[in-house]
PDB file of N, CA and C in Angstrom:
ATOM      1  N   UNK A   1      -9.484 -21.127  15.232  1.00  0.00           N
ATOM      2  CA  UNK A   1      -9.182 -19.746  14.921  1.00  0.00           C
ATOM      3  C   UNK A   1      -9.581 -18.888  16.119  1.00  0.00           C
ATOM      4  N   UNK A   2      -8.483 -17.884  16.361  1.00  0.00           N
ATOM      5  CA  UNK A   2      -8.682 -17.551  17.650  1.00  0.00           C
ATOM      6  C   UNK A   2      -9.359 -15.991  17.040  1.00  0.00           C
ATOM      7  N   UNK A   3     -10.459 -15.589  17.500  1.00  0.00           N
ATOM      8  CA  UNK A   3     -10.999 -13.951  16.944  1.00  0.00           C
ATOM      9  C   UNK A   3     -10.407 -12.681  18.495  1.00  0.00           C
ATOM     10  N   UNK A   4     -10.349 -12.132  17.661  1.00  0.00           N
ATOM     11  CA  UNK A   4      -9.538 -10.646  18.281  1.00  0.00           C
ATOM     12  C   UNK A   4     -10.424  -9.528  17.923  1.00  0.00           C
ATOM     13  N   UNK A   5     -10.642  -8.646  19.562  1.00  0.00           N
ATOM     14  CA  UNK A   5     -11.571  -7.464  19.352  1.00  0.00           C
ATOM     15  C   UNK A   5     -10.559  -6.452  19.786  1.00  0.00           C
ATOM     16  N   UNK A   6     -10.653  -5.403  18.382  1.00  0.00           N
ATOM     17  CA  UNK A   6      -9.541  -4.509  18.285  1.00  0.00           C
ATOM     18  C   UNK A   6     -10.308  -3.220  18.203  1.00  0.00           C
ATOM     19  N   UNK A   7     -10.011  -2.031  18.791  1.00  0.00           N
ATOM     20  CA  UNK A   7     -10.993  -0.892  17.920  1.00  0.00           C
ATOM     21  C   UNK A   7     -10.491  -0.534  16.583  1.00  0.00           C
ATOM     22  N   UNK A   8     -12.391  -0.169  16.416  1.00  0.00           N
ATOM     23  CA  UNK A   8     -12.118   0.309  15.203  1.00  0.00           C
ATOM     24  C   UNK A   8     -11.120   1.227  14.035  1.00  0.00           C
ATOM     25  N   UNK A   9     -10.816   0.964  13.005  1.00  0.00           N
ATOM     26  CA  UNK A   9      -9.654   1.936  12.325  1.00  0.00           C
ATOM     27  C   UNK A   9     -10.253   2.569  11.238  1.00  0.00           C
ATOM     28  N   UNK A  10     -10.299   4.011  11.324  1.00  0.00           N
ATOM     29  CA  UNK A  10     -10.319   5.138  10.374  1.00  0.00           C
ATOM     30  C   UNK A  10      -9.603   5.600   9.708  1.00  0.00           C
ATOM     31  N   UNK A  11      -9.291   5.140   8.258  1.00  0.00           N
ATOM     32  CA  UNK A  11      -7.969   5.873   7.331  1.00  0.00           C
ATOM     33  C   UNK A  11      -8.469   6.761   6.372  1.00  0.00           C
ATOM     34  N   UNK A  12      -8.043   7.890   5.977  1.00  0.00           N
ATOM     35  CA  UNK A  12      -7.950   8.791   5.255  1.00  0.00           C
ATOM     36  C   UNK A  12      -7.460   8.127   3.706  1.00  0.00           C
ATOM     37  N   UNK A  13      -8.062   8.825   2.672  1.00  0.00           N
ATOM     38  CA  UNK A  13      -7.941   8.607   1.550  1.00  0.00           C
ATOM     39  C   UNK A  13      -7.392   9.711   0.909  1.00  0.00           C
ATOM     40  N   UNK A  14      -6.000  10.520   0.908  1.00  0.00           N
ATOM     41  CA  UNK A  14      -5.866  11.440   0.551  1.00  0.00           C
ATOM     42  C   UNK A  14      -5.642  11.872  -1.143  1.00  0.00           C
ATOM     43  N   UNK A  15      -6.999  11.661  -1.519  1.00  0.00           N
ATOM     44  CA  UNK A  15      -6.456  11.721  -3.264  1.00  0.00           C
ATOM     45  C   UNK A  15      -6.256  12.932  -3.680  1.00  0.00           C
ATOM     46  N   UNK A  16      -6.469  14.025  -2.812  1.00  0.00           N
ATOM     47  CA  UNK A  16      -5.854  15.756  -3.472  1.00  0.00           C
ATOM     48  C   UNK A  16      -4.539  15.869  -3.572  1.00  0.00           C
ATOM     49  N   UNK A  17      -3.567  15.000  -2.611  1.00  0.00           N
ATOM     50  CA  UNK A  17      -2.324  14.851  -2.348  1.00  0.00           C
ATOM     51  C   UNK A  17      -1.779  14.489  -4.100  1.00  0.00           C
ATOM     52  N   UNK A  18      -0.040  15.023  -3.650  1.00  0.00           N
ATOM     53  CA  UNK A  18       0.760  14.095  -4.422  1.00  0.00           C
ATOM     54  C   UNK A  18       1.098  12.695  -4.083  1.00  0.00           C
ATOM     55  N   UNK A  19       1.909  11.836  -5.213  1.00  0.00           N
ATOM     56  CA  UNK A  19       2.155  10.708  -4.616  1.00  0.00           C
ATOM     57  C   UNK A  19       2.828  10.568  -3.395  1.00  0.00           C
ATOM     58  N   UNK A  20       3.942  11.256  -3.281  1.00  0.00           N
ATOM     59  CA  UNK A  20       4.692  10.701  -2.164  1.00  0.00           C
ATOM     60  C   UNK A  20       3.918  10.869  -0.492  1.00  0.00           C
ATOM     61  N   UNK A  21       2.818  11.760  -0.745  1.00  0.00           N
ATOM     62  CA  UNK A  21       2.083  12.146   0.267  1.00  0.00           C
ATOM     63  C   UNK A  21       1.168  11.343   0.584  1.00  0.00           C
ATOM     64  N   UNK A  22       0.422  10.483  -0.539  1.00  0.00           N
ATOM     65  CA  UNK A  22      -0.026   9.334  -0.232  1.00  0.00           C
ATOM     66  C   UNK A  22       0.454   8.380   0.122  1.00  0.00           C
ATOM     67  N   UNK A  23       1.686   8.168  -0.426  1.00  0.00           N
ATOM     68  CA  UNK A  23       2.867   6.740  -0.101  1.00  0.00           C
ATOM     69  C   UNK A  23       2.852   6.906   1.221  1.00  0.00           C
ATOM     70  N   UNK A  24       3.330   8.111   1.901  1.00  0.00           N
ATOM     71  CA  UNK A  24       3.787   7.737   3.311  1.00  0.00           C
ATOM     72  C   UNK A  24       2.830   7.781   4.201  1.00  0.00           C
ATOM     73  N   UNK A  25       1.347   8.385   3.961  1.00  0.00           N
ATOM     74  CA  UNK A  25       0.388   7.836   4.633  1.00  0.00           C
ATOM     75  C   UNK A  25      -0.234   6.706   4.700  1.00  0.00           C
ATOM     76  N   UNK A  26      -0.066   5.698   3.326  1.00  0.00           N
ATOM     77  CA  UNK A  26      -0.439   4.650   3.048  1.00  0.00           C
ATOM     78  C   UNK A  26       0.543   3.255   3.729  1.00  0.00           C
ATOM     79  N   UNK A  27       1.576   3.934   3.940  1.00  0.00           N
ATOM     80  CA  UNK A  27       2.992   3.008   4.575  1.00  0.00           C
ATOM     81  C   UNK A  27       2.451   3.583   6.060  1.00  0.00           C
ATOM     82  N   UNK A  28       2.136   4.368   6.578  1.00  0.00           N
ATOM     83  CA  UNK A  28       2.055   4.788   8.080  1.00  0.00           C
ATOM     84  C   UNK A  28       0.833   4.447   8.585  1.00  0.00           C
ATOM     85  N   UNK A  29      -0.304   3.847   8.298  1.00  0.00           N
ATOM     86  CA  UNK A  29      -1.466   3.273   7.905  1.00  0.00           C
ATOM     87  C   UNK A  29      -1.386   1.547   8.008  1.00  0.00           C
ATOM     88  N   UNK A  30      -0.332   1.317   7.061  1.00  0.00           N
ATOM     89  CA  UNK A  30      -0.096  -0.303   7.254  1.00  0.00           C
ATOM     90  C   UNK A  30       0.545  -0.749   8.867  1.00  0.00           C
ATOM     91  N   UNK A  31       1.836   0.643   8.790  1.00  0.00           N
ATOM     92  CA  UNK A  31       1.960  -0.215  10.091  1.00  0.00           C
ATOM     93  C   UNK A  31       1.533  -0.017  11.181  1.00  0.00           C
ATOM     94  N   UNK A  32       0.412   1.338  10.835  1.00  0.00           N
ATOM     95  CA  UNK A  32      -0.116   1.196  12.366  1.00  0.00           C
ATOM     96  C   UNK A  32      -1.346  -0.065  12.731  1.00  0.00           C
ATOM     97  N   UNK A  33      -1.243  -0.772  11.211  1.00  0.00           N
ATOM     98  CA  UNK A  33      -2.516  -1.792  10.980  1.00  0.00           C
ATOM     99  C   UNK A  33      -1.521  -3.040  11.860  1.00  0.00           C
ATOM    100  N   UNK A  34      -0.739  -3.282  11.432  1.00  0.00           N
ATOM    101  CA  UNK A  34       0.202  -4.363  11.830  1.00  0.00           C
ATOM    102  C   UNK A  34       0.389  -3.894  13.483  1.00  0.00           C
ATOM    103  N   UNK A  35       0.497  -3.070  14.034  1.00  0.00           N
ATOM    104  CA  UNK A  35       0.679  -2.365  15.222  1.00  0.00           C
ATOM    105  C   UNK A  35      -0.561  -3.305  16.232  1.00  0.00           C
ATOM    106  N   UNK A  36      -1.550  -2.791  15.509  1.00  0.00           N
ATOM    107  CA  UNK A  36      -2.875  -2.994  16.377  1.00  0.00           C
ATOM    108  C   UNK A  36      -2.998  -4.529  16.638  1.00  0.00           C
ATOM    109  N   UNK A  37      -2.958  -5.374  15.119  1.00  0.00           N
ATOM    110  CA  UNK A  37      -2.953  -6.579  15.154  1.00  0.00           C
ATOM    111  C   UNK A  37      -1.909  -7.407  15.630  1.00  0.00           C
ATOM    112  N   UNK A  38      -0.725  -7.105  15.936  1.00  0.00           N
ATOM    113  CA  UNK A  38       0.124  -8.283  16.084  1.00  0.00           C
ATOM    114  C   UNK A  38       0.457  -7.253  17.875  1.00  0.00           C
ATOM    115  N   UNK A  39       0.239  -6.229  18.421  1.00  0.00           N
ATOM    116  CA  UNK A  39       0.677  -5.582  19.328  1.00  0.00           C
ATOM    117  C   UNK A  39       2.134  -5.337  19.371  1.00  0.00           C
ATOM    118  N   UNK A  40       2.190  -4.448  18.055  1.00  0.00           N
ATOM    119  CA  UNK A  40       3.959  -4.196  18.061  1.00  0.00           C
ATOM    120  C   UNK A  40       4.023  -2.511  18.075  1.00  0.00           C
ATOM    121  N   UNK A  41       4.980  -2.275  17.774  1.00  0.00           N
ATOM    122  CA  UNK A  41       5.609  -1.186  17.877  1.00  0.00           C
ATOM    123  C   UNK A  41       6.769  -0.498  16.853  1.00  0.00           C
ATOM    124  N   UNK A  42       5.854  -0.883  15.117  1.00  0.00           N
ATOM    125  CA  UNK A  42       7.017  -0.393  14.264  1.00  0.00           C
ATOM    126  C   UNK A  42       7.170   1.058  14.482  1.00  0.00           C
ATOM    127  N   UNK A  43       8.810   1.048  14.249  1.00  0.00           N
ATOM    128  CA  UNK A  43       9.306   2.508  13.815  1.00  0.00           C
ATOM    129  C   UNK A  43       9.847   2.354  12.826  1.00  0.00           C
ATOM    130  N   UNK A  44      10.724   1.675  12.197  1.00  0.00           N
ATOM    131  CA  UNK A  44      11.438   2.112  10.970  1.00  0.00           C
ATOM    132  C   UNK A  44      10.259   1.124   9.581  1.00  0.00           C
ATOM    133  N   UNK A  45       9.802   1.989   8.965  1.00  0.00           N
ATOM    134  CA  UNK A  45       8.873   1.365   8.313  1.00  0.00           C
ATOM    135  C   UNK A  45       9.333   1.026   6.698  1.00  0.00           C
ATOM    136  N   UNK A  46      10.467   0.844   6.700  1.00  0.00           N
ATOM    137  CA  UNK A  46      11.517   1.206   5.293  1.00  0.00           C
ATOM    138  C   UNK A  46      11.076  -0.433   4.480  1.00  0.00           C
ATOM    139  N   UNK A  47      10.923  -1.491   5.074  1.00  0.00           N
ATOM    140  CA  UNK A  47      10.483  -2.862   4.738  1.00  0.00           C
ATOM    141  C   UNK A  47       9.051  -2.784   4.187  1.00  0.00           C
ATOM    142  N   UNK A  48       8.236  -1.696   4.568  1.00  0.00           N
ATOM    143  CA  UNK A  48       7.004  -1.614   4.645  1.00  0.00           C
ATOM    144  C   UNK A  48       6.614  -0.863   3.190  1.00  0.00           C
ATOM    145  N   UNK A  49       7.566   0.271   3.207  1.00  0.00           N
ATOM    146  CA  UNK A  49       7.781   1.121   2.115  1.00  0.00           C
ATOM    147  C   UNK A  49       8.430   0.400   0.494  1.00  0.00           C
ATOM    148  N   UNK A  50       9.090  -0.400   1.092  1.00  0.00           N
ATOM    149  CA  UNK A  50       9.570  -0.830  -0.138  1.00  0.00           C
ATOM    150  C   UNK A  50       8.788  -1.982  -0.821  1.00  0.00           C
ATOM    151  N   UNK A  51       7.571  -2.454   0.345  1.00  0.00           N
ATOM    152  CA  UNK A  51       6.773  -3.724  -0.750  1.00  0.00           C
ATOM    153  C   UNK A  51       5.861  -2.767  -1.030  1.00  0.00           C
ATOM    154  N   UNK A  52       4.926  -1.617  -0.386  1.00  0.00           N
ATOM    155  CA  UNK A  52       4.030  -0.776  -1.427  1.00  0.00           C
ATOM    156  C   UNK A  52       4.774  -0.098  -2.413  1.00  0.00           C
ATOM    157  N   UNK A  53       6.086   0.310  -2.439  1.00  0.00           N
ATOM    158  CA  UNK A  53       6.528   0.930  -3.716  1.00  0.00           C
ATOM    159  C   UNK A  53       6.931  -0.398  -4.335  1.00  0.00           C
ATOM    160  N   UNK A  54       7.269  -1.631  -4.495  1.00  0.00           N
ATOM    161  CA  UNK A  54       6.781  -2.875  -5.421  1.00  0.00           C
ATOM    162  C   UNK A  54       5.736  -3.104  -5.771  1.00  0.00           C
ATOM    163  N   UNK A  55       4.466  -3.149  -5.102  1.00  0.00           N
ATOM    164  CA  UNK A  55       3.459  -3.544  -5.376  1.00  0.00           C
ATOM    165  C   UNK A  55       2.641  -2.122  -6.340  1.00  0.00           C
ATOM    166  N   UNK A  56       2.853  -1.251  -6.224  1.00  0.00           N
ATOM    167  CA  UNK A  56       2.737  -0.025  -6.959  1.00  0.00           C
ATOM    168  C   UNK A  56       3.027  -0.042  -8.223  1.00  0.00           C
ATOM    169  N   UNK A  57       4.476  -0.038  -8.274  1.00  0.00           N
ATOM    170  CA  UNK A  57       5.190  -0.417  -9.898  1.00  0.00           C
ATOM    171  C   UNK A  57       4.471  -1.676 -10.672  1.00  0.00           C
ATOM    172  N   UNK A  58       4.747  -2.876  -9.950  1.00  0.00           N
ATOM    173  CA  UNK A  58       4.411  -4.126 -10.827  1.00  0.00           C
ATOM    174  C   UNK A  58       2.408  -3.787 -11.021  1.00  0.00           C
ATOM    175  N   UNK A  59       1.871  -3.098 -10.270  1.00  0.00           N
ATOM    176  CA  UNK A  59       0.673  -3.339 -10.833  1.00  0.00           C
ATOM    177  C   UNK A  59       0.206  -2.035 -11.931  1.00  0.00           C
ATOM    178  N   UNK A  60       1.489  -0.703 -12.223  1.00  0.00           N
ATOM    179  CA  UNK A  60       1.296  -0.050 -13.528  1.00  0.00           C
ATOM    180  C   UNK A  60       2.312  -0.651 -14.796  1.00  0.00           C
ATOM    181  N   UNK A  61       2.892  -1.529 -14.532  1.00  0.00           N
ATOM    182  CA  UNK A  61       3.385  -2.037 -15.336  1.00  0.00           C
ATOM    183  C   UNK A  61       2.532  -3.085 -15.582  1.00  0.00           C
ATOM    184  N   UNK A  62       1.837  -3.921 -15.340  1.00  0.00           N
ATOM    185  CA  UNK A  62       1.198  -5.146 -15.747  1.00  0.00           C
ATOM    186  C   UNK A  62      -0.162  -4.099 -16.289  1.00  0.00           C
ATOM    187  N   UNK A  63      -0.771  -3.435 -15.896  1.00  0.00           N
ATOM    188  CA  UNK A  63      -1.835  -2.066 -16.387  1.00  0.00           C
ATOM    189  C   UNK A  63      -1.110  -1.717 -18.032  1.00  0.00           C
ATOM    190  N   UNK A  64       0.361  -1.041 -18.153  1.00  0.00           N
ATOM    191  CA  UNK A  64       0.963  -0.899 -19.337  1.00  0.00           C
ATOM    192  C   UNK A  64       1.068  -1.985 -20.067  1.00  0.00           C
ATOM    193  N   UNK A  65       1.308  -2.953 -19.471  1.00  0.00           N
ATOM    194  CA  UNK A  65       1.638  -4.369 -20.484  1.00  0.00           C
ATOM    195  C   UNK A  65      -0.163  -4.680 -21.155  1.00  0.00           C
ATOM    196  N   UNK A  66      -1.297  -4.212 -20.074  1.00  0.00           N
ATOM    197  CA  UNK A  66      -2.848  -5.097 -20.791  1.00  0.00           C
ATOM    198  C   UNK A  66      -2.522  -4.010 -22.138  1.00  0.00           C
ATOM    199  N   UNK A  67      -2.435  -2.706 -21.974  1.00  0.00           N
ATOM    200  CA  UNK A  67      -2.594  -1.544 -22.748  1.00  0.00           C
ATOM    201  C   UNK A  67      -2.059  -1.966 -23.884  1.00  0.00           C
ATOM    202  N   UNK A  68      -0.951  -2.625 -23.766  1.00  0.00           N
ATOM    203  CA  UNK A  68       0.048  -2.549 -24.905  1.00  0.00           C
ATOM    204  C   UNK A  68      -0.664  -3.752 -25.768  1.00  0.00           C
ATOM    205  N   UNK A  69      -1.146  -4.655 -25.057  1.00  0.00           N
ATOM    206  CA  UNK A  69      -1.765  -5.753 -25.871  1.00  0.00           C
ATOM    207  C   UNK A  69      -3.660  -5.678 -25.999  1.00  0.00           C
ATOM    208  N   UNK A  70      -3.629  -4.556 -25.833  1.00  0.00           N
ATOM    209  CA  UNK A  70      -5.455  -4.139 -26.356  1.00  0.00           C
ATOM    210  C   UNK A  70      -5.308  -3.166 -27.409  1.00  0.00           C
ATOM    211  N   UNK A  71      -4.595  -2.767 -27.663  1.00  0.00           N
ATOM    212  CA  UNK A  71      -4.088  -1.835 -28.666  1.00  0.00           C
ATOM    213  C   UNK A  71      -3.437  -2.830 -29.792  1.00  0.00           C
ATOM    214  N   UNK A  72      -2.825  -3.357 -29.452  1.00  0.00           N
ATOM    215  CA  UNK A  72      -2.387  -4.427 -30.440  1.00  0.00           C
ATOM    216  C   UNK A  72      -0.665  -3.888 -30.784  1.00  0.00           C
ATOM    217  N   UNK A  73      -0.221  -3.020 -30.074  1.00  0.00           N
ATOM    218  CA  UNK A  73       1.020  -2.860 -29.913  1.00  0.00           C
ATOM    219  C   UNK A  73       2.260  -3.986 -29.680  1.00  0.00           C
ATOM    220  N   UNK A  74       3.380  -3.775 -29.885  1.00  0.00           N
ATOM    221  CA  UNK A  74       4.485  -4.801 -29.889  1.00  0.00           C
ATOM    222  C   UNK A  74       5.421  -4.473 -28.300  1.00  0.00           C
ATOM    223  N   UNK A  75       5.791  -5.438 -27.717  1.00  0.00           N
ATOM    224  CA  UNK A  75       5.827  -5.164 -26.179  1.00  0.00           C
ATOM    225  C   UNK A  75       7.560  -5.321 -26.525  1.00  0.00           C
TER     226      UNK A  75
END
């Protein structure tokens, strides 16, 4: 395993924001993470955007689905 000395990264947590204001800091964040580590140069971050808006959905839907079955509701 080869180790890599990168500087340090400072991200903002903007929870006063709306969502979409977090989304695109949270997508502009990843790829400047991927940037540092692989030494690239994303611009179109639309690939990037679309697995945090997947990974977003499927984890309030699997959140709605525990709900529905701690309640004892019919899914």
């Amino acid at each position: 395993m080869q180790e890599y000395k990168t500087p340090e990264l400072t991200f903002t947590n903007p929870l006063n924001e709306g969502d979409n204001y977090r989304m695109n800091e949270c997508v502009e964040q990843i790829a400047q993470l991927i940037d540092q580590y692989f030494d690239t140069a994303i611009e179109d971050v639309t690939r990037i955007n679309d697995l945090v808006d997947q990974e977003i959905v499927g984890s309030w839907r699997r959140e709605r689905d525990n709900q529905v079955e701690v309640n004892g509701g019919s899914k």
